[in-house]
PDB file of N, CA and C in Angstrom:
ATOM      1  N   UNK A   1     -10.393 -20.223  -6.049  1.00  0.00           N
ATOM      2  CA  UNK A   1     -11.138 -19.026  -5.678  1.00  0.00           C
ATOM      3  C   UNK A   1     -11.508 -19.055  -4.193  1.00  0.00           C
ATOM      4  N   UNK A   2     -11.782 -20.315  -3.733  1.00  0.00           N
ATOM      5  CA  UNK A   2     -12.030 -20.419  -2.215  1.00  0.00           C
ATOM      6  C   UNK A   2     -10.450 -20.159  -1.787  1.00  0.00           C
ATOM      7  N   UNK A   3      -9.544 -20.480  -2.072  1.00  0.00           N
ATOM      8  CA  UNK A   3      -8.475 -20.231  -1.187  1.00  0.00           C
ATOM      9  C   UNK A   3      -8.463 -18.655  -0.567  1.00  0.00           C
ATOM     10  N   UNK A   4      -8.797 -17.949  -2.190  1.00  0.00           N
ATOM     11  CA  UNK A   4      -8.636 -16.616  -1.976  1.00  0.00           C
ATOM     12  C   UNK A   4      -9.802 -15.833  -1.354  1.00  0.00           C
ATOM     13  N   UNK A   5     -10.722 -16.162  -1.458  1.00  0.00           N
ATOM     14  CA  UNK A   5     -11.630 -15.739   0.009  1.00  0.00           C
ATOM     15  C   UNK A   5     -11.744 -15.897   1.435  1.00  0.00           C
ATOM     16  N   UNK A   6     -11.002 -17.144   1.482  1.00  0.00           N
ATOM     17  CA  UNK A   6     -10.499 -17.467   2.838  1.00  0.00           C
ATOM     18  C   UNK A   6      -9.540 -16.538   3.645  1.00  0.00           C
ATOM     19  N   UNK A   7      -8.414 -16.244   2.511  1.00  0.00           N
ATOM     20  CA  UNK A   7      -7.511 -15.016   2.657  1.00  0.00           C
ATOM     21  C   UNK A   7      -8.076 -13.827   3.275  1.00  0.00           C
ATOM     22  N   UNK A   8      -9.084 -13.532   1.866  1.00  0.00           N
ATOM     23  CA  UNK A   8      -9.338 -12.110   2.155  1.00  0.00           C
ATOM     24  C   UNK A   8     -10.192 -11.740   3.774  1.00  0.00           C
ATOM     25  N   UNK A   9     -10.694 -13.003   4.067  1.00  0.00           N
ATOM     26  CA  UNK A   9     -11.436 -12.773   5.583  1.00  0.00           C
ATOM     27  C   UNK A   9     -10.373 -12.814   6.254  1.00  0.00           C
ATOM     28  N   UNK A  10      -9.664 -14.076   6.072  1.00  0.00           N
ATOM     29  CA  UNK A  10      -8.591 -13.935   7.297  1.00  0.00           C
ATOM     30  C   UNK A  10      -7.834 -12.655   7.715  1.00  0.00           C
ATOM     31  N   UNK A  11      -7.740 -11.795   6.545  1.00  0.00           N
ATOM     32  CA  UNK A  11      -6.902 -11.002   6.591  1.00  0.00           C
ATOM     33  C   UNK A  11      -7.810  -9.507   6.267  1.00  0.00           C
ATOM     34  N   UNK A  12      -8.599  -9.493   6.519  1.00  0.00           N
ATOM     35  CA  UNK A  12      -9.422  -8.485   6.217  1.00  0.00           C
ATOM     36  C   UNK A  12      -8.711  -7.253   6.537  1.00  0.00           C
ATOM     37  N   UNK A  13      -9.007  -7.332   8.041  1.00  0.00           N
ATOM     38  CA  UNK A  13      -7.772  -5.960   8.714  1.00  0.00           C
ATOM     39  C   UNK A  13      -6.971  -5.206   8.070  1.00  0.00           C
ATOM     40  N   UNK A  14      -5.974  -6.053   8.027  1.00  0.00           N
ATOM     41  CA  UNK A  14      -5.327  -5.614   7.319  1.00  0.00           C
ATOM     42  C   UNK A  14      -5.005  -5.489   5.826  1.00  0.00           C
ATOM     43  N   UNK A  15      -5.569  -5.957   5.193  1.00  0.00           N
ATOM     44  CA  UNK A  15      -5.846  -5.770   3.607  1.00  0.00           C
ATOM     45  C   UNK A  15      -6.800  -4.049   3.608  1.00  0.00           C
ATOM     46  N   UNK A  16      -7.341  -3.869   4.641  1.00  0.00           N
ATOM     47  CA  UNK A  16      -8.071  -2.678   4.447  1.00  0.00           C
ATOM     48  C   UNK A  16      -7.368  -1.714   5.062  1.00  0.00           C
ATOM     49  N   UNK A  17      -6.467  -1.953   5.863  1.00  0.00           N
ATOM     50  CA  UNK A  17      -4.693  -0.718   6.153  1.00  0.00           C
ATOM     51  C   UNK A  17      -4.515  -0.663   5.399  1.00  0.00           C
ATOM     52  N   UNK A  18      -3.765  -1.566   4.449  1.00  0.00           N
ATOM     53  CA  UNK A  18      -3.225  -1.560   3.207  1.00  0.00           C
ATOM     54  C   UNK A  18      -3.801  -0.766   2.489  1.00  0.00           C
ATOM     55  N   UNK A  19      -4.590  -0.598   2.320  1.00  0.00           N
ATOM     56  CA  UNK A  19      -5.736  -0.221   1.021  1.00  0.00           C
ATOM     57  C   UNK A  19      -5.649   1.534   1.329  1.00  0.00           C
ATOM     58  N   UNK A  20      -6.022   1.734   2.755  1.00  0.00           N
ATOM     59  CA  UNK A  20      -6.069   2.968   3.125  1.00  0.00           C
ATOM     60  C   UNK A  20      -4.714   3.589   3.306  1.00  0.00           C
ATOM     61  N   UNK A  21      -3.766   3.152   3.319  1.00  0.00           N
ATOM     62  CA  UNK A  21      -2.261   3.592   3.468  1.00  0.00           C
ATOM     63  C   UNK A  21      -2.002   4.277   1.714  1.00  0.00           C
ATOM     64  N   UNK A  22      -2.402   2.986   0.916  1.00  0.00           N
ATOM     65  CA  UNK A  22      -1.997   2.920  -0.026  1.00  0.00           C
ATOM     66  C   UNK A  22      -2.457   4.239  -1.053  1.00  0.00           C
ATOM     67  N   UNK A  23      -3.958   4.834  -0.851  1.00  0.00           N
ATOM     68  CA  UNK A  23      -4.496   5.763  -1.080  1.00  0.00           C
ATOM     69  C   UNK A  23      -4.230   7.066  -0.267  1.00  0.00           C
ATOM     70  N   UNK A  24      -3.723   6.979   0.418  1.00  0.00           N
ATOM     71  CA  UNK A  24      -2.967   8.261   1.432  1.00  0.00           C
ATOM     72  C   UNK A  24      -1.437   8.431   0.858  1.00  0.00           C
ATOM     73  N   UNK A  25      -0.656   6.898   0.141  1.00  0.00           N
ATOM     74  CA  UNK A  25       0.070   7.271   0.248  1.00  0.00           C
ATOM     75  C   UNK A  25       0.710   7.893  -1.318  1.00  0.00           C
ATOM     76  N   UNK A  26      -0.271   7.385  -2.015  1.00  0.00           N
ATOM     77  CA  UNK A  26      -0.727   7.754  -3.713  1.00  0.00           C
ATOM     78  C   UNK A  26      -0.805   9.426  -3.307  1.00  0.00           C
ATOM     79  N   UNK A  27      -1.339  10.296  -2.969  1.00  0.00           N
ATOM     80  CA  UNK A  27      -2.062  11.098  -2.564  1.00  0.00           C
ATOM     81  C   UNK A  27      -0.633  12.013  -2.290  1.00  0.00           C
ATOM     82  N   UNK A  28      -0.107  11.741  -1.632  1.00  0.00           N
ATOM     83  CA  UNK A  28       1.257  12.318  -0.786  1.00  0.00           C
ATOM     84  C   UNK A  28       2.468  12.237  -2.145  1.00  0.00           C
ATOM     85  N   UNK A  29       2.715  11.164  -2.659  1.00  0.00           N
ATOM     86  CA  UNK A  29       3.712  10.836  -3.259  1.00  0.00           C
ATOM     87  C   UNK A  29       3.301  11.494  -4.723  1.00  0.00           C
ATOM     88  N   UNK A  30       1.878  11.924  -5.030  1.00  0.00           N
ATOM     89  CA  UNK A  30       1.695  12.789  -6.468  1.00  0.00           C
ATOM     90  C   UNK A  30       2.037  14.469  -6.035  1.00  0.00           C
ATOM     91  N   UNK A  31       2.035  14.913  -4.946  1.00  0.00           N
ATOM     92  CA  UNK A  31       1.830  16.132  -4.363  1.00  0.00           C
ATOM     93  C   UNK A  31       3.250  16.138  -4.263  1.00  0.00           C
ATOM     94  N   UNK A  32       4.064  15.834  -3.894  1.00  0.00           N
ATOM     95  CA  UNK A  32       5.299  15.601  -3.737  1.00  0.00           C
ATOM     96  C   UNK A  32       6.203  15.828  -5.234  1.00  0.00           C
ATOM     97  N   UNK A  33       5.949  14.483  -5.835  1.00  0.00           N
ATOM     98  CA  UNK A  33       6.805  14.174  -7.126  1.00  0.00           C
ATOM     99  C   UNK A  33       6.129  15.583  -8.373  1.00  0.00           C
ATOM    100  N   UNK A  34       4.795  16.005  -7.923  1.00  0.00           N
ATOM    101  CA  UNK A  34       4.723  17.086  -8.960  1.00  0.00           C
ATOM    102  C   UNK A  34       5.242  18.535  -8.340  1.00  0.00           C
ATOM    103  N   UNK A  35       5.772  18.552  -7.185  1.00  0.00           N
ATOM    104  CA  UNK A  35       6.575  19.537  -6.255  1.00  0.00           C
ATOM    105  C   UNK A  35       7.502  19.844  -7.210  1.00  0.00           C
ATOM    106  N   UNK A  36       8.706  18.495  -7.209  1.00  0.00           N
ATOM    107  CA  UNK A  36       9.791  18.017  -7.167  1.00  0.00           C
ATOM    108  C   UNK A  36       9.798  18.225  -9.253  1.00  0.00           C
ATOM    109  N   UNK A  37       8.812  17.824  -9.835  1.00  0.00           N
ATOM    110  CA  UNK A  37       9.507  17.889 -11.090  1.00  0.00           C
ATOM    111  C   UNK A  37       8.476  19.103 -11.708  1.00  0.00           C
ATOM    112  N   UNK A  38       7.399  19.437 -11.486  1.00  0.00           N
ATOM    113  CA  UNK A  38       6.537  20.309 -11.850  1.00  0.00           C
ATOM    114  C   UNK A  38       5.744  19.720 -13.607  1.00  0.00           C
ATOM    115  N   UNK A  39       5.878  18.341 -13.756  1.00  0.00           N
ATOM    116  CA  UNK A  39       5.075  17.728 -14.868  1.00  0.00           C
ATOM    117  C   UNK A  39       3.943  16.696 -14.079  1.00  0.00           C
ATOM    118  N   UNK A  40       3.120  17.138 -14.472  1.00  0.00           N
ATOM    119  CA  UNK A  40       2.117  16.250 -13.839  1.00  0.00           C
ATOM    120  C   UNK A  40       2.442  15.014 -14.621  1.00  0.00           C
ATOM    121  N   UNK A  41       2.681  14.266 -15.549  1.00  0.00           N
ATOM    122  CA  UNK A  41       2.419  13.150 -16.188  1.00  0.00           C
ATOM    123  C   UNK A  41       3.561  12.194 -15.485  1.00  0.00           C
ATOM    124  N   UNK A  42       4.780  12.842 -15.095  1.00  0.00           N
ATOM    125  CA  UNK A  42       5.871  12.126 -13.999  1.00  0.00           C
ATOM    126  C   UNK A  42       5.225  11.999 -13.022  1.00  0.00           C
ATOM    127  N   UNK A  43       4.348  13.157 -12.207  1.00  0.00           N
ATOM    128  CA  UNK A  43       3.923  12.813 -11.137  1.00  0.00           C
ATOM    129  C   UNK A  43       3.137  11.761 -11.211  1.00  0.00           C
ATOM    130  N   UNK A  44       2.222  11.633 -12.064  1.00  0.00           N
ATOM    131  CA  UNK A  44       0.811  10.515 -11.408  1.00  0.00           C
ATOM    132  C   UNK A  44       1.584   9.424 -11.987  1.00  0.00           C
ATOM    133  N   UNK A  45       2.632   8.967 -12.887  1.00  0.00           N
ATOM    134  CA  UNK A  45       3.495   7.476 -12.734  1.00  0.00           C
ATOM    135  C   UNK A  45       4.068   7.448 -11.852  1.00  0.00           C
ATOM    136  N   UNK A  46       5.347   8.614 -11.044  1.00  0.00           N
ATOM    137  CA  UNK A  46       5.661   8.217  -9.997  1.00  0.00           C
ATOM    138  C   UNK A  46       4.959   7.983  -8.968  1.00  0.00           C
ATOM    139  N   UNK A  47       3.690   8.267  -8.719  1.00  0.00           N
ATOM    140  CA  UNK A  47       2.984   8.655  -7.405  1.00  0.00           C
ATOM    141  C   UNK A  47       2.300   7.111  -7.680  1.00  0.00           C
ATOM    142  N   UNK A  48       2.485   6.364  -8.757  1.00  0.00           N
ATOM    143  CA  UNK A  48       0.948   4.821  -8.532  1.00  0.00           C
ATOM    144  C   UNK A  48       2.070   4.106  -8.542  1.00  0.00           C
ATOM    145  N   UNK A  49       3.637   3.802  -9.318  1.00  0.00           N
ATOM    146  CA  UNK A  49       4.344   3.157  -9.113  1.00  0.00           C
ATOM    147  C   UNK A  49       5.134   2.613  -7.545  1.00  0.00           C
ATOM    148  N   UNK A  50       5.810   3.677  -7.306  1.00  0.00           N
ATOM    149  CA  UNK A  50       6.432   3.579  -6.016  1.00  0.00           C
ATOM    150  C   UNK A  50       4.771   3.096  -5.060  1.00  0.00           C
ATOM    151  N   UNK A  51       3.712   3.658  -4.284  1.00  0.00           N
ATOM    152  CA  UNK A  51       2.999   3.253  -3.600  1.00  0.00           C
ATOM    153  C   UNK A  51       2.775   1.648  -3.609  1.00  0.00           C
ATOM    154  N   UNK A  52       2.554   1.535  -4.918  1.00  0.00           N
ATOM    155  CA  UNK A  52       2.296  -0.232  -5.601  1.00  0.00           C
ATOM    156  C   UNK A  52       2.767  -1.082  -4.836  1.00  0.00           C
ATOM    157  N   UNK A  53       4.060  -0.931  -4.845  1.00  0.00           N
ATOM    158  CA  UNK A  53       5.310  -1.875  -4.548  1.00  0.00           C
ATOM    159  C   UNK A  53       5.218  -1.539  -3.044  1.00  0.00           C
ATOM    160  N   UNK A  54       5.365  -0.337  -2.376  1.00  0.00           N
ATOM    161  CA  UNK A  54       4.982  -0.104  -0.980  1.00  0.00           C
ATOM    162  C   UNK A  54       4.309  -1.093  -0.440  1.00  0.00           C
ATOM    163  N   UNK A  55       2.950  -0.783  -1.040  1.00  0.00           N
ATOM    164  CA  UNK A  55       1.679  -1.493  -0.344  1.00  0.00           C
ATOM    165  C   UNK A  55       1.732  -3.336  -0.326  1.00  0.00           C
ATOM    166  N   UNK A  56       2.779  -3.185  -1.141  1.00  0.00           N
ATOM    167  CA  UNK A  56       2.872  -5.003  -1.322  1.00  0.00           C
ATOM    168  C   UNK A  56       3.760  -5.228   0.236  1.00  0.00           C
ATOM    169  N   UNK A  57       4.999  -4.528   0.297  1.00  0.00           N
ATOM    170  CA  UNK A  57       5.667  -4.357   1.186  1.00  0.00           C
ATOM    171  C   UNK A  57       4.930  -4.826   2.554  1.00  0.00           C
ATOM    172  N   UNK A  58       4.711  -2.878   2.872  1.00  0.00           N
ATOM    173  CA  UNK A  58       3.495  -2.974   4.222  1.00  0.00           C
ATOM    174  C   UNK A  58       2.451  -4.034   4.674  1.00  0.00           C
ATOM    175  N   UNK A  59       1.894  -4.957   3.773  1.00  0.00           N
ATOM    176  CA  UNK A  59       0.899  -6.025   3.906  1.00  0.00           C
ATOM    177  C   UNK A  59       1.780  -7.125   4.725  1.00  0.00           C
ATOM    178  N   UNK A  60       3.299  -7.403   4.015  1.00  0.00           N
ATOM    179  CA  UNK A  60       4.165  -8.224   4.733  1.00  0.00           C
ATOM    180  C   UNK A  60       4.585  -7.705   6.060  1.00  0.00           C
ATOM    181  N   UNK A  61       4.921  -6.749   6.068  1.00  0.00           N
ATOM    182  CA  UNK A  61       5.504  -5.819   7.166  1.00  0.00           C
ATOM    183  C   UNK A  61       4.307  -6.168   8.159  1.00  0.00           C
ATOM    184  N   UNK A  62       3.246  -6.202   8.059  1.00  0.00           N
ATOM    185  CA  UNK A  62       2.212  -5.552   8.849  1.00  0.00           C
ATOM    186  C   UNK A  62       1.773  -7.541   9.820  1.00  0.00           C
ATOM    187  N   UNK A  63       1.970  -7.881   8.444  1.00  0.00           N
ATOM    188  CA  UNK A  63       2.243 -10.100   9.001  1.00  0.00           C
ATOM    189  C   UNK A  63       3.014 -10.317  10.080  1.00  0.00           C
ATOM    190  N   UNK A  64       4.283  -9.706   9.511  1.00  0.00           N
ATOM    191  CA  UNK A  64       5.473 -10.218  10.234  1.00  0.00           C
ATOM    192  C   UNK A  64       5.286  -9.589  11.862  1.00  0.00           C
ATOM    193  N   UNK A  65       5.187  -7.959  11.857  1.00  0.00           N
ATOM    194  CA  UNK A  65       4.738  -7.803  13.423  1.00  0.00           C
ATOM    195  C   UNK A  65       3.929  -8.145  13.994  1.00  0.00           C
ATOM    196  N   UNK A  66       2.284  -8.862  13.555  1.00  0.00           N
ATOM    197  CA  UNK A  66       1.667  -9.326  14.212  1.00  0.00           C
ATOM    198  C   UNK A  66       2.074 -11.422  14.490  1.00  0.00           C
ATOM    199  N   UNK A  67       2.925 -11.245  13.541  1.00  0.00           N
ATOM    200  CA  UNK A  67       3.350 -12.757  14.135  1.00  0.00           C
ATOM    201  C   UNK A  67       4.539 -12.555  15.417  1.00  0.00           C
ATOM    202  N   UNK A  68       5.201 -10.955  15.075  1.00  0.00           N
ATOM    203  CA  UNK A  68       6.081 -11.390  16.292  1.00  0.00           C
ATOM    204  C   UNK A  68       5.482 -11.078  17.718  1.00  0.00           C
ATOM    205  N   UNK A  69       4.127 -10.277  17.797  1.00  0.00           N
ATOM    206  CA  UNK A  69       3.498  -9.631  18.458  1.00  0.00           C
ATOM    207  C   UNK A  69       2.698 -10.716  19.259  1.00  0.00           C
ATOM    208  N   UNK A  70       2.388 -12.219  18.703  1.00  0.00           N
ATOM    209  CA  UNK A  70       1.279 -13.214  19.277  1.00  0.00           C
ATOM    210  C   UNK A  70       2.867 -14.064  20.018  1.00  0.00           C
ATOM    211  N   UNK A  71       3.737 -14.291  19.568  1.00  0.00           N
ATOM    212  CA  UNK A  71       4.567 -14.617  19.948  1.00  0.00           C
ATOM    213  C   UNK A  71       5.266 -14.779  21.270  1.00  0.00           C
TER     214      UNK A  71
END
């Protein structure tokens, strides 16, 4: 449990992009996918699925440029 608090400070920043991307991008991707099929019940699975996996993404994404960025 200490490991993972250590994390979450270290990484605060950006765990809270994440967080806010991730809810912008929920937001966009239900407005969208209920565009696109006109059933809401597709929309709000497609719209929490796809973001999910995003936001796991972006957290790495967001590592990797600030490691190439101190570099």
């Amino acid at each position: 449990m200490a490991h993972i608090r250590h994390f979450a400070r270290q990484h605060r920043h950006t765990l809270m992009k994440t967080g806010s991307y991730y809810l912008t991008h929920i937001t966009v991707a239900a407005g969208v996918a209920y565009a696109v099929t006109g059933d809401l019940w597709a929309a709000l699975t497609l719209s929490l699925l796809e973001p999910t996996v995003q936001a796991g993404v972006y957290f790495f994404h967001e590592r990797a440029w600030a490691r190439h960025g101190a570099g």
